[in-house]
Protein backbone atom coordinates (compact mmCIF):
# COMPACT_ATOMS: atom_id res chain seq x y z
CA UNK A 1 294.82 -93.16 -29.68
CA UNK A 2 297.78 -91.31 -30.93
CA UNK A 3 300.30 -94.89 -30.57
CA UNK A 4 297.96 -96.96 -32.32
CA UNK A 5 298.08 -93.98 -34.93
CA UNK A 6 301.25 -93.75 -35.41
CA UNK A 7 301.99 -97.37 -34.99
CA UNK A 8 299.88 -97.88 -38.50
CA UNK A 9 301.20 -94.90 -40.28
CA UNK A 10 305.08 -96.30 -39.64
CA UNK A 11 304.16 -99.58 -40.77
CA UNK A 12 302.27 -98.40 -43.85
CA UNK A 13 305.44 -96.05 -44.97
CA UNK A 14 307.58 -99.54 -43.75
CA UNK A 15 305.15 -101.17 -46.24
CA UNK A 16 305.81 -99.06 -48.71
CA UNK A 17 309.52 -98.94 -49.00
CA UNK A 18 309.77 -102.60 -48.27
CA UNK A 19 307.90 -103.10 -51.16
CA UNK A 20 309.96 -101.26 -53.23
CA UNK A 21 313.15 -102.76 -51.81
CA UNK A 22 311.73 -106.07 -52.58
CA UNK A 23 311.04 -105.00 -56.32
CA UNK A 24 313.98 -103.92 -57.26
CA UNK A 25 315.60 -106.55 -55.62
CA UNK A 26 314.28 -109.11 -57.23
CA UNK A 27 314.71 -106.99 -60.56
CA UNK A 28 318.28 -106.64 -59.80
CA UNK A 29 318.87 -110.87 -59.09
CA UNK A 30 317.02 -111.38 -63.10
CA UNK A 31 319.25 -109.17 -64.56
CA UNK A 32 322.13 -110.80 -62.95
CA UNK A 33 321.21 -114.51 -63.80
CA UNK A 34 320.05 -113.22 -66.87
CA UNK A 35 316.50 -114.27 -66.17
CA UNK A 36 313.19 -113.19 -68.36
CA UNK A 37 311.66 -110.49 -66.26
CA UNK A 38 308.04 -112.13 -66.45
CA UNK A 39 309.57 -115.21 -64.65
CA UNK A 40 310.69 -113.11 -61.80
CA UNK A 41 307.49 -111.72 -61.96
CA UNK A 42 305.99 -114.94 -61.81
CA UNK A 43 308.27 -116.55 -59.59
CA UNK A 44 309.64 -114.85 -57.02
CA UNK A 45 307.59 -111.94 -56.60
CA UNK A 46 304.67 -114.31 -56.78
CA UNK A 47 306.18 -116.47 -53.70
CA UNK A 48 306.68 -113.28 -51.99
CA UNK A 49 303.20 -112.03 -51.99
CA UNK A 50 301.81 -115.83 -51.11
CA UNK A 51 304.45 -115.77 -48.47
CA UNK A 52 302.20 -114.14 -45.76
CA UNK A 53 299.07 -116.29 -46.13
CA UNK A 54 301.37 -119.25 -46.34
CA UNK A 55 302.72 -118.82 -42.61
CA UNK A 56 299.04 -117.93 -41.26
CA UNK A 57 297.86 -120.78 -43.18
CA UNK A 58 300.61 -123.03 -41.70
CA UNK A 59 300.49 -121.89 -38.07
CA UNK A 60 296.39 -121.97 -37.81
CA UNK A 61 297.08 -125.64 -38.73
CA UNK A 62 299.45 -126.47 -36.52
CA UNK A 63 297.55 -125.00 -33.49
CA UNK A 64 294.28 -127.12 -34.53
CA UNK A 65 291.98 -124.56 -36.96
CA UNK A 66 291.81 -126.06 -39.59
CA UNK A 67 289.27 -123.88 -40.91
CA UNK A 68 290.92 -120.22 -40.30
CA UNK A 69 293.67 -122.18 -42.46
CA UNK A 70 291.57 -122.81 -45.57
CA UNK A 71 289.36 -119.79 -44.85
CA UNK A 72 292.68 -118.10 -45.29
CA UNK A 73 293.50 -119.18 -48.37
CA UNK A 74 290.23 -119.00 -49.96
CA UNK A 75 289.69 -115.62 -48.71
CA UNK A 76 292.83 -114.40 -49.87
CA UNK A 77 292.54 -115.79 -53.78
CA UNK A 78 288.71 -114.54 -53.72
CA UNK A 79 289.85 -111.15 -52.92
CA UNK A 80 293.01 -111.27 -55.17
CA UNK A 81 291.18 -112.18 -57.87
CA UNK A 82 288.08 -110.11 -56.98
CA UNK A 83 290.11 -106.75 -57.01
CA UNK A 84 292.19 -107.66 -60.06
CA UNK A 85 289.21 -108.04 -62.16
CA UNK A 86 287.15 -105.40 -60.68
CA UNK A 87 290.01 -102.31 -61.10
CA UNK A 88 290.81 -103.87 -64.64
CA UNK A 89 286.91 -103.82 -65.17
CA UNK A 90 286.96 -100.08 -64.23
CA UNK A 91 289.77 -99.11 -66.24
CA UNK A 92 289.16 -100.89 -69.46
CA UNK A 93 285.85 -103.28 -70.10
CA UNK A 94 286.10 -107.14 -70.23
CA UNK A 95 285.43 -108.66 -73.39
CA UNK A 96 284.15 -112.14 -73.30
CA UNK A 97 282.86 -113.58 -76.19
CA UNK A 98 279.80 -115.69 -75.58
CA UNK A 99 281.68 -118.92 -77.04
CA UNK A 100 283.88 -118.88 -74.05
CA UNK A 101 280.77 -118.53 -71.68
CA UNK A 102 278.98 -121.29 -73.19
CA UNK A 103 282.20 -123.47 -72.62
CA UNK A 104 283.07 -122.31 -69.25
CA UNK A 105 279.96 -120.82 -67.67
CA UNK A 106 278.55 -124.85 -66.88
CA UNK A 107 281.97 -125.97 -65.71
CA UNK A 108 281.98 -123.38 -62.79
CA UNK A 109 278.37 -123.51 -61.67
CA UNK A 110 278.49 -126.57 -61.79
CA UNK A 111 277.19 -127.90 -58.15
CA UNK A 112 279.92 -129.41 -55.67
CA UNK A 113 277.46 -131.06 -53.43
């Protein structure tokens, strides 16, 4: 019990200050090339965050499963995007207006079968 413990504290603090490596790495290579900081943002740190779902998606594939491949993927945005909103909701509320929800509410409940 004590391994496994320590095995996932060390990789945590790894996390951690790999994280921050890659940061201000990739804040270092904009200001060299002179690139906007929100394209980095977009860009490369973007990639780099996709990067780990993108190999599990690729290598279910390749060994046959299919569907651990898009279960991946899906699983991963739902989440993303799930957590995003919900700590944004708790910090500040969400203003929609209800001219945006008449527009878009349809379009996504609308039935895919």
């Amino acid at each position: 019990m004590l391994l496994p413990s320590l095995a996932i504290l060390i990789g945590l603090a790894l996390l951690v200050w790999s994280a921050d490596r890659f940061v201000d790495g990739a804040s270092a290579t904009a200001t060299h090339y002179a690139v906007p900081p929100l394209l980095v943002g977009m860009l490369i740190v973007g990639f780099g965050t996709s990067a780990p779902e993108m190999v599990v998606s690729t290598m279910a594939a390749q060994q046959g499963n299919p569907g651990l491949a898009l279960g991946n993927a899906w699983g991963s945005n739902i989440v993303n995007i799930a957590l995003i909103l919900g700590v944004t909701a708790l910090i500040a509320p969400i203003v929609v207006h209800s001219m945006i929800l008449r527009k878009e509410l349809p379009i996504l409940a609308r039935s895919r079968g």
